[in-house]
N, C-alpha and C. Protein backbone atom coordinates (compact mmCIF):
# COMPACT_ATOMS: atom_id res chain seq x y z
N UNK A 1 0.83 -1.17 0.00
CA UNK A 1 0.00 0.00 0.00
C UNK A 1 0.88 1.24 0.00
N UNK A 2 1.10 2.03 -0.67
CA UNK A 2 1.65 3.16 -0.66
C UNK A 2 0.51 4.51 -0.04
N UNK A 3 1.26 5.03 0.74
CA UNK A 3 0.84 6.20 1.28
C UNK A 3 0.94 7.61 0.92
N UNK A 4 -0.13 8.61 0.92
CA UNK A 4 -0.24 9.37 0.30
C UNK A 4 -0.39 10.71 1.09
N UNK A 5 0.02 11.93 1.01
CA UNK A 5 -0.84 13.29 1.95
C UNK A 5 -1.92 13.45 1.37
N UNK A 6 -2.99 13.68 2.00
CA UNK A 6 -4.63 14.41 1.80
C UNK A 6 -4.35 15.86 0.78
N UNK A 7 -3.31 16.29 0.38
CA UNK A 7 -2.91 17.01 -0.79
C UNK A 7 -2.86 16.31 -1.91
N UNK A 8 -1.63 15.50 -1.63
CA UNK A 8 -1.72 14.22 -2.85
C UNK A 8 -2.80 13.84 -3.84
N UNK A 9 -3.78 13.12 -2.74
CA UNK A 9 -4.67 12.46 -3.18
C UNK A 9 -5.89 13.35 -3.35
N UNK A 10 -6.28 14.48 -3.22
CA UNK A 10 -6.65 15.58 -3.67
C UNK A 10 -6.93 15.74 -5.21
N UNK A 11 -5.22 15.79 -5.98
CA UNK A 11 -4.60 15.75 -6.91
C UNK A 11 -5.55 14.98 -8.03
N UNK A 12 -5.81 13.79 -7.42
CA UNK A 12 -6.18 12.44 -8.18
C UNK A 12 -7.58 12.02 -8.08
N UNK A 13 -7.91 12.35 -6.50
CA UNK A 13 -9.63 11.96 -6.31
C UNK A 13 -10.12 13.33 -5.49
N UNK A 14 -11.70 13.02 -5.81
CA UNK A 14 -12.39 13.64 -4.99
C UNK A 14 -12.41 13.16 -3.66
N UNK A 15 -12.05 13.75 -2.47
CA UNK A 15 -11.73 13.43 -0.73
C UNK A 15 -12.57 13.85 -0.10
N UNK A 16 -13.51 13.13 0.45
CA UNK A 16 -14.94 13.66 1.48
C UNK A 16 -14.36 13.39 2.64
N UNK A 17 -13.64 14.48 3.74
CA UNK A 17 -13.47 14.26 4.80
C UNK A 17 -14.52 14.16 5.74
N UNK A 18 -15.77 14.42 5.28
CA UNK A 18 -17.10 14.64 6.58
C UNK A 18 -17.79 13.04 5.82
N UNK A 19 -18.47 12.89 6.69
CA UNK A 19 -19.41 11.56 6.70
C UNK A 19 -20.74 12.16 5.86
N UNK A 20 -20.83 11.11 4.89
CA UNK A 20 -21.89 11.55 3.86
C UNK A 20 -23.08 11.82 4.46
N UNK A 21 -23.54 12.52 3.87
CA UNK A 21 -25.36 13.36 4.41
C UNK A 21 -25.98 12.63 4.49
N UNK A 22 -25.92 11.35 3.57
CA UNK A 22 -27.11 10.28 3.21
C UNK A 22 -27.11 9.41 4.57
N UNK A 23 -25.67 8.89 4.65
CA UNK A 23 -25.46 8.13 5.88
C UNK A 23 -26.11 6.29 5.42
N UNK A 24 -25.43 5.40 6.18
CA UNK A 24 -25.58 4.25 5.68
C UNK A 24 -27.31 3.82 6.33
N UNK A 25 -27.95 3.11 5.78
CA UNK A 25 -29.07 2.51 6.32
C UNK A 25 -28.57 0.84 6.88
N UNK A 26 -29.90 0.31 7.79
CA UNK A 26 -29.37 -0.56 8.49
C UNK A 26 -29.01 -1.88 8.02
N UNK A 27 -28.99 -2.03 6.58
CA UNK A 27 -28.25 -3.33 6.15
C UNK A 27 -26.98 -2.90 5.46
N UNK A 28 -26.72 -1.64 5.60
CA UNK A 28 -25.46 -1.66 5.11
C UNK A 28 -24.37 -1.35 6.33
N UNK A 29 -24.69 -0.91 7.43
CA UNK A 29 -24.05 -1.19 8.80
C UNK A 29 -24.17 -2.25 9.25
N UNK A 30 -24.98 -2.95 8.82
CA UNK A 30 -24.40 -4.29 9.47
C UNK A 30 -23.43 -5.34 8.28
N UNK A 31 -24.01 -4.93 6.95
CA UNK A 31 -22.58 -5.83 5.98
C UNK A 31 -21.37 -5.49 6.67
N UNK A 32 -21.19 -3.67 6.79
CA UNK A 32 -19.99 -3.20 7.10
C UNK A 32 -19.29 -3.89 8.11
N UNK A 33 -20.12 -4.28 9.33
CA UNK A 33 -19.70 -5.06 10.40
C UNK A 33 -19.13 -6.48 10.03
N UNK A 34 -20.22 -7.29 9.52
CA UNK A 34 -19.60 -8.33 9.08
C UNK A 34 -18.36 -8.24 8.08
N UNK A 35 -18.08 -7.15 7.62
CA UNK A 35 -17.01 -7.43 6.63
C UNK A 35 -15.82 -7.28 7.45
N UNK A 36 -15.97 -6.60 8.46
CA UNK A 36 -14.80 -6.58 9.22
C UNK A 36 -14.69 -7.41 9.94
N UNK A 37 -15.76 -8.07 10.73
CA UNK A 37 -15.18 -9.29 11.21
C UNK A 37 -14.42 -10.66 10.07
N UNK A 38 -15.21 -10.23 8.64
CA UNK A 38 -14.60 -11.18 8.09
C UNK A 38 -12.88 -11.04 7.44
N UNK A 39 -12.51 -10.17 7.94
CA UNK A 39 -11.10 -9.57 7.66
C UNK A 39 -10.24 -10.50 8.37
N UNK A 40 -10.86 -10.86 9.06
CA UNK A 40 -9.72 -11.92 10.18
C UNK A 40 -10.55 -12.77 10.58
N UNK A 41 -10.77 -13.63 9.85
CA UNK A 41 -11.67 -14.85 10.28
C UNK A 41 -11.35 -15.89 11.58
N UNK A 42 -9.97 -16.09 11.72
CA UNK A 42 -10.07 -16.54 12.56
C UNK A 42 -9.69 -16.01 14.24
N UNK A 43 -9.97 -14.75 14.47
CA UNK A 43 -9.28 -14.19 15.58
C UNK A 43 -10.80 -14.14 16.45
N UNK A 44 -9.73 -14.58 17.91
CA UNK A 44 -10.76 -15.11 18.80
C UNK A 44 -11.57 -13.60 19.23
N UNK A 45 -12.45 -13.57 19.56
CA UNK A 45 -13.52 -12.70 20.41
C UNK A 45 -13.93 -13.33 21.41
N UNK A 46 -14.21 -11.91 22.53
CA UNK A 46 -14.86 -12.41 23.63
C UNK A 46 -16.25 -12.31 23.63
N UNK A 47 -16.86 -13.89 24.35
CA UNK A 47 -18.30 -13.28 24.43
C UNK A 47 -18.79 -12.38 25.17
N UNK A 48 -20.14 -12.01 25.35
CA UNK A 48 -20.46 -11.51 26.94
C UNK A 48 -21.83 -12.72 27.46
N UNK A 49 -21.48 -12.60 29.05
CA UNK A 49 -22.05 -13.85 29.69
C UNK A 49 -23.02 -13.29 29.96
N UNK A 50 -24.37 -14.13 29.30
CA UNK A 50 -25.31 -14.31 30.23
C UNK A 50 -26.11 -13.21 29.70
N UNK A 51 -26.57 -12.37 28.54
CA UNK A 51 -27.02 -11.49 28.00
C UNK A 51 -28.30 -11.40 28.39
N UNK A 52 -29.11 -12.62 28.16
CA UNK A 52 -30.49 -12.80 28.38
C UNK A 52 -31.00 -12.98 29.79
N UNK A 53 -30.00 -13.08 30.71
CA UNK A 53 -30.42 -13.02 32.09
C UNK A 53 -30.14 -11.53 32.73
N UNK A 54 -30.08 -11.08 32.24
CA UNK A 54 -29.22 -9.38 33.17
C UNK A 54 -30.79 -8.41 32.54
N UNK A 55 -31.48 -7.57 33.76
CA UNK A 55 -32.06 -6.52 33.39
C UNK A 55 -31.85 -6.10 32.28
N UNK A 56 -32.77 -4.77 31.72
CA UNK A 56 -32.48 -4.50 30.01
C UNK A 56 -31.36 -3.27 30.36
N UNK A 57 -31.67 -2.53 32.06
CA UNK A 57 -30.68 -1.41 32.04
C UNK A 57 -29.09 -1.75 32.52
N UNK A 58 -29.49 -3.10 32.78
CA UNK A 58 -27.88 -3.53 32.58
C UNK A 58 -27.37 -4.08 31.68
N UNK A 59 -28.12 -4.95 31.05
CA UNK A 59 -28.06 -5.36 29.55
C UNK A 59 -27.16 -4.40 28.74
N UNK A 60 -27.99 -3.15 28.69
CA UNK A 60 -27.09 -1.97 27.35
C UNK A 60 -26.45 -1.47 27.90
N UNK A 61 -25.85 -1.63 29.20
CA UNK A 61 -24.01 -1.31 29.63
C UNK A 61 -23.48 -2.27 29.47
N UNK A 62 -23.63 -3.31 29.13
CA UNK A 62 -22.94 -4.36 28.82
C UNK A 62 -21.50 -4.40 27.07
N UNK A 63 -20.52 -4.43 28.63
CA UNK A 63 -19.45 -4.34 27.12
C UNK A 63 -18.21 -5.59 27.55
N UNK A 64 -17.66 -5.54 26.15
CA UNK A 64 -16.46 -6.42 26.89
C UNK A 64 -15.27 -6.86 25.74
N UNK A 65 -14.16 -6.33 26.74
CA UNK A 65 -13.08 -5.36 25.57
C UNK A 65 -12.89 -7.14 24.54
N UNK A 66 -12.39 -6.75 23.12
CA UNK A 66 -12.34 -7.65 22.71
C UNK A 66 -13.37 -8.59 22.10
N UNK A 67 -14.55 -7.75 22.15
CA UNK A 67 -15.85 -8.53 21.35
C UNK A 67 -16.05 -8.52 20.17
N UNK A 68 -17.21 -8.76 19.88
CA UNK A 68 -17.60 -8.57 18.25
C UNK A 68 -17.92 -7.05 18.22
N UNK A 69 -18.65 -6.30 19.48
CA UNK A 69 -19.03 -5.36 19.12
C UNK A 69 -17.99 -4.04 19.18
N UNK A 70 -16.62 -4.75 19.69
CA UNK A 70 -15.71 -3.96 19.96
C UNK A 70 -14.96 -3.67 18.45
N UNK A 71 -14.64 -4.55 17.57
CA UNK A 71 -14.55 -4.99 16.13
C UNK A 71 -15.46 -3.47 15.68
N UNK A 72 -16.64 -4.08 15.69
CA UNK A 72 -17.46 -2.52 15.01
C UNK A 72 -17.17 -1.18 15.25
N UNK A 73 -16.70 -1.01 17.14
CA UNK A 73 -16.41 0.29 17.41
C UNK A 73 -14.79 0.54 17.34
N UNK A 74 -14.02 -0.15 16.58
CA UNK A 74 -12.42 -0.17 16.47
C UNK A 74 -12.81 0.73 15.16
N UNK A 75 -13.93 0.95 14.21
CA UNK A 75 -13.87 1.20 12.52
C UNK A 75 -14.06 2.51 12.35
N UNK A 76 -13.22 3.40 12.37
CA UNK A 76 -13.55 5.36 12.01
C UNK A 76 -15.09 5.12 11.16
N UNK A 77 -15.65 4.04 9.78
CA UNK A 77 -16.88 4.87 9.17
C UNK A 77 -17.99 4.45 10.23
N UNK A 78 -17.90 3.03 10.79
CA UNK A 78 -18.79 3.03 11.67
C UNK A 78 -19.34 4.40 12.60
N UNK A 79 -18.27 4.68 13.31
CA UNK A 79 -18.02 5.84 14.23
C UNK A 79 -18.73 6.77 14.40
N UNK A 80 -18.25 7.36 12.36
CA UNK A 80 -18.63 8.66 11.89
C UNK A 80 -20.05 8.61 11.88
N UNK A 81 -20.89 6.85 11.53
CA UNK A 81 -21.69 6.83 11.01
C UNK A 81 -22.68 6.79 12.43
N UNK A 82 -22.13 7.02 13.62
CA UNK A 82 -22.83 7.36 14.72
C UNK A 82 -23.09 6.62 15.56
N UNK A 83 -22.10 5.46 15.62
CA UNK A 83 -21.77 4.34 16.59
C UNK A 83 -21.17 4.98 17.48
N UNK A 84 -21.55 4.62 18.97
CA UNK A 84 -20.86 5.85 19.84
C UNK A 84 -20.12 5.07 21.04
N UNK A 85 -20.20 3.31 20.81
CA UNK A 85 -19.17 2.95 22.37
C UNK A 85 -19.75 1.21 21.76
N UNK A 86 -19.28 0.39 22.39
CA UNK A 86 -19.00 -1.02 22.11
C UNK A 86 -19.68 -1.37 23.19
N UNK A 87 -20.58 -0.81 23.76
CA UNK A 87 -22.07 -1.39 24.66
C UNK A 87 -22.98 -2.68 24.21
N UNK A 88 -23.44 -3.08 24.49
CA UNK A 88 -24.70 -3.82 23.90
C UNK A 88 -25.84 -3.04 23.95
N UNK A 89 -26.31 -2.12 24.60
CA UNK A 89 -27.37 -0.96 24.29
C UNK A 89 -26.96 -0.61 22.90
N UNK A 90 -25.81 0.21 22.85
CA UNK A 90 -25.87 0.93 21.94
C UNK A 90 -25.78 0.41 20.31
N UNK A 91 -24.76 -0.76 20.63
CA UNK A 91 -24.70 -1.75 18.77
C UNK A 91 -26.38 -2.26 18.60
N UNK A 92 -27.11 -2.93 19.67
CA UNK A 92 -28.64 -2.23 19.73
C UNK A 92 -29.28 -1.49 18.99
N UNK A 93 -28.80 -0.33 19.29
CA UNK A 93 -29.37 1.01 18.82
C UNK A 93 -28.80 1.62 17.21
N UNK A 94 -27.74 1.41 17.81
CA UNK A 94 -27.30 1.19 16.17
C UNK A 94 -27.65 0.70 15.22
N UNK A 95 -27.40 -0.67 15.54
CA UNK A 95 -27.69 -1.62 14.22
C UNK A 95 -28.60 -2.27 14.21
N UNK A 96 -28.99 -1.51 15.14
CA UNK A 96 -30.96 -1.62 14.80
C UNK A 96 -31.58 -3.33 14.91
N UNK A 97 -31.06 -3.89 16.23
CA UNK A 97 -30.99 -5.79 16.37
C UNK A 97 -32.18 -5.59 17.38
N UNK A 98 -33.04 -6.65 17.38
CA UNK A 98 -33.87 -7.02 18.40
C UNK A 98 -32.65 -8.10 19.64
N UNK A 99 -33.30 -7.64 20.90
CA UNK A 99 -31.96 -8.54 21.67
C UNK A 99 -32.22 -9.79 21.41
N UNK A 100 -33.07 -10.59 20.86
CA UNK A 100 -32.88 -11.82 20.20
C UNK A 100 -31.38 -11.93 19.16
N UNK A 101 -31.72 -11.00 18.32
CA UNK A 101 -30.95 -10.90 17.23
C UNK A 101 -29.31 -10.74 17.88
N UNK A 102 -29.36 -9.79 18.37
CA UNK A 102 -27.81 -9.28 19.17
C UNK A 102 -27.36 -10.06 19.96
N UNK A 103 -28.24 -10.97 21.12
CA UNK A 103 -27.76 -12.18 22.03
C UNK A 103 -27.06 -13.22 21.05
N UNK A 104 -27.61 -13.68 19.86
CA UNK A 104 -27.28 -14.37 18.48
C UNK A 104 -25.94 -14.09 18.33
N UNK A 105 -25.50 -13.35 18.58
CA UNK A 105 -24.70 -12.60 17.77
C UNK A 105 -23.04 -12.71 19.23
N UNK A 106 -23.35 -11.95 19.96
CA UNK A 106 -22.19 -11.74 21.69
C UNK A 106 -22.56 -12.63 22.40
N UNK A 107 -23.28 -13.52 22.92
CA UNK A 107 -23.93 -14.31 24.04
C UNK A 107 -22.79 -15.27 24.02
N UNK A 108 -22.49 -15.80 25.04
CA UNK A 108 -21.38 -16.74 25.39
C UNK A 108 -22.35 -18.49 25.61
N UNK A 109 -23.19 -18.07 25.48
CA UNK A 109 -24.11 -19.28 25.83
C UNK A 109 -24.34 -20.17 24.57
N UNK A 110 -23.86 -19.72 23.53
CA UNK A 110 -23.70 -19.96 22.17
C UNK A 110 -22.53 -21.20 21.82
N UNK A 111 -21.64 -20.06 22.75
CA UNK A 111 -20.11 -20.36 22.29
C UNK A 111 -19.24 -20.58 23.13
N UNK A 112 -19.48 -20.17 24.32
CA UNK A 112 -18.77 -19.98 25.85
C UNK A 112 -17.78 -19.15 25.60
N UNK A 113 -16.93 -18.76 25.97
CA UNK A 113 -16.25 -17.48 26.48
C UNK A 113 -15.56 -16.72 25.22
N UNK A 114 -14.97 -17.82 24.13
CA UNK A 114 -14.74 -16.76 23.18
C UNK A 114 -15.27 -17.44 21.92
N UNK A 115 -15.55 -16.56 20.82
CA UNK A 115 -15.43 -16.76 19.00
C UNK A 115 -15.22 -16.79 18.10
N UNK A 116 -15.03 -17.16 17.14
CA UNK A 116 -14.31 -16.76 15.83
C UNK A 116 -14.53 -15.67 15.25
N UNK A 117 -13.85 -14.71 15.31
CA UNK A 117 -14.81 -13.73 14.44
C UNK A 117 -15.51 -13.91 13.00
N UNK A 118 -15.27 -15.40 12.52
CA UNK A 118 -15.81 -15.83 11.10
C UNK A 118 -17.54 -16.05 11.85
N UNK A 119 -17.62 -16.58 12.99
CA UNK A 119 -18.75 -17.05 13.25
C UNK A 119 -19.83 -15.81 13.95
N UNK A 120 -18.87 -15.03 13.88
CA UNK A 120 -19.80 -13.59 14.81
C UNK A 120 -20.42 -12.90 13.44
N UNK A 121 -19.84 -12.90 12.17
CA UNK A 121 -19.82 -12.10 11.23
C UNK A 121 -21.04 -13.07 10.34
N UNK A 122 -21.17 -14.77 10.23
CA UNK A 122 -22.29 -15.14 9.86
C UNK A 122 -23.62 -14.81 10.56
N UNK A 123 -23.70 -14.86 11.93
CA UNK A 123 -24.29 -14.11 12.84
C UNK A 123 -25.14 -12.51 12.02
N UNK A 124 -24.50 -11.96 12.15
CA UNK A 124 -24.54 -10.83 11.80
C UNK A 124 -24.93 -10.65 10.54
N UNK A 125 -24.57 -11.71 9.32
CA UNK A 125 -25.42 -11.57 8.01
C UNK A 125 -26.65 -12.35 8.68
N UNK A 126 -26.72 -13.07 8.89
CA UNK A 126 -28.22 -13.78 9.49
C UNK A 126 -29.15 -12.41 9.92
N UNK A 127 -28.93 -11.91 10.62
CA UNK A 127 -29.45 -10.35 11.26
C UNK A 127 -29.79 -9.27 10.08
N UNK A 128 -29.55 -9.43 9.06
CA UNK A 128 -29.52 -8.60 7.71
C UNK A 128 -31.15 -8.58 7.27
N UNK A 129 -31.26 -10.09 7.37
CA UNK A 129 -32.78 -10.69 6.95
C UNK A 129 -33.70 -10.61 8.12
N UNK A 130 -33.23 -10.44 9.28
CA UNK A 130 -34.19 -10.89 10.79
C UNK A 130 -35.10 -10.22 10.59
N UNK A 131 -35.78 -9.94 9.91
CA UNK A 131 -36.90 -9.24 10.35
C UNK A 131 -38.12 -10.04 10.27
N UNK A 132 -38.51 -11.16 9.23
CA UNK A 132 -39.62 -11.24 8.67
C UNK A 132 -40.37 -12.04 10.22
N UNK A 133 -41.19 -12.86 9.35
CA UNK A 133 -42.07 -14.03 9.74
C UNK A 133 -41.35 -14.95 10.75
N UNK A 134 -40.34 -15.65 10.11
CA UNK A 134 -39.06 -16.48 10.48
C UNK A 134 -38.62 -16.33 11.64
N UNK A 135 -38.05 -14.80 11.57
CA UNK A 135 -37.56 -14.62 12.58
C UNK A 135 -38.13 -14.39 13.41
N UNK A 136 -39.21 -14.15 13.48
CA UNK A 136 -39.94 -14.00 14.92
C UNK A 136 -40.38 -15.01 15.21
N UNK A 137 -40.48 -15.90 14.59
CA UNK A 137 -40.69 -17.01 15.24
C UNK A 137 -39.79 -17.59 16.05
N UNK A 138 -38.37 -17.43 15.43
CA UNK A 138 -36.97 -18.22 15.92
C UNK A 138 -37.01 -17.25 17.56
N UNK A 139 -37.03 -16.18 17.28
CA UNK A 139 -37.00 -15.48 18.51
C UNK A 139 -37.64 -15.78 19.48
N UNK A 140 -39.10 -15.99 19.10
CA UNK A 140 -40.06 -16.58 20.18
C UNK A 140 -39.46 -17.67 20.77
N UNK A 141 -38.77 -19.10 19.86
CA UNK A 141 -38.69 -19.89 20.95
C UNK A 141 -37.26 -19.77 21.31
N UNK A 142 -36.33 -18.82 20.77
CA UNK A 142 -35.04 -18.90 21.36
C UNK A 142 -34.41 -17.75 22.52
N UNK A 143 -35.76 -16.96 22.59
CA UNK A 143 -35.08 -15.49 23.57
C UNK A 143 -36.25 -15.71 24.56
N UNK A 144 -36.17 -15.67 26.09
CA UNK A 144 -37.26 -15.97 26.74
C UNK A 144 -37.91 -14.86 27.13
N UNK A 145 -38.98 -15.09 27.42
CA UNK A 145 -40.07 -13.54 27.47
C UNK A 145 -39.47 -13.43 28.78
N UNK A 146 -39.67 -13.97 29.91
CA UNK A 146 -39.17 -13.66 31.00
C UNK A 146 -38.07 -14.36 31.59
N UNK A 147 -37.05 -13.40 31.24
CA UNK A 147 -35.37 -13.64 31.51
C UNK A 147 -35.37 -13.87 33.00
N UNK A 148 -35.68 -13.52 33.74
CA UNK A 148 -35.83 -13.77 35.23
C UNK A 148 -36.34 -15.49 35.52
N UNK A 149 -37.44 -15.63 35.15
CA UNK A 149 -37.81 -17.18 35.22
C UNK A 149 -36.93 -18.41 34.74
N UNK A 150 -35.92 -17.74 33.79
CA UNK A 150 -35.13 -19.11 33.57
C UNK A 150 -33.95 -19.09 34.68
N UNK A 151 -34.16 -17.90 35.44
CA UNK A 151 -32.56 -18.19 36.57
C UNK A 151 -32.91 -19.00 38.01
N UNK A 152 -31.88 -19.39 37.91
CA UNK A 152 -32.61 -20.43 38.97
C UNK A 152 -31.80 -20.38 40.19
């Protein structure tokens, strides 16, 4: 890769230093995600434990250095594009996941403590489509209505 000054490349291309007006919609923040996890397919991630048992206001403080969602908040367009911390609230809020979808995705209950990032990033195309029929069904029997009743 040869490197260039923002003069340079000036020279040669048009350079949008600000984040486009349009801004990405939510299947293209989440390809973006998966493409970066698929950059390094095999580098381990950490899960986070126990997603579906923790309150929802502890739930979206839920972080943990070294995750999948940490991957997303390591990426300047993500960033720009208004990703604001490697929470589980906030990749949530972001990328627009039902916590079915997002537990799918970080839950250690899956995988136990760490992942491939090849397998966080199929995850995450799976989540592309979650919306329909399907998935609410899968959700129904795989995310429990009351997270409290399964702790024992």
């Amino acid at each position: 890769m040869r490197h260039q000054t923002l003069d340079q490349l000036h020279k040669v291309a048009e350079i949008q230093t600000e984040p486009s007006s349009r801004g990405m919609d939510r299947t293209q923040r989440l390809q973006r995600w998966a493409e970066l996890l698929e950059r390094q397919p095999a580098r381990l991630l950490s899960a986070l434990p126990g997603t579906e048992y923790y309150p929802l206001q502890e739930r979206d403080l839920m972080r943990c250095h070294g995750s999948p969602l940490s991957v997303a908040f390591e990426d300047p367009l993500l960033r720009s594009e208004g990703l604001q911390n490697d929470s589980y609230g906030e990749a949530k809020r972001f990328f627009e996941l039902s916590d079915g979808q997002l537990h799918n995705i970080v839950c250690h209950c899956h995988v136990g403590e760490t992942m491939h990032a090849s397998r966080a990033a199929l995850c995450v195309r799976a989540a592309i489509g979650g919306r329909g029929l399907l998935a609410s069904l899968w959700a129904l029997f795989h995310w429990p209505a009351h997270p409290a009743s399964r702790a024992g």
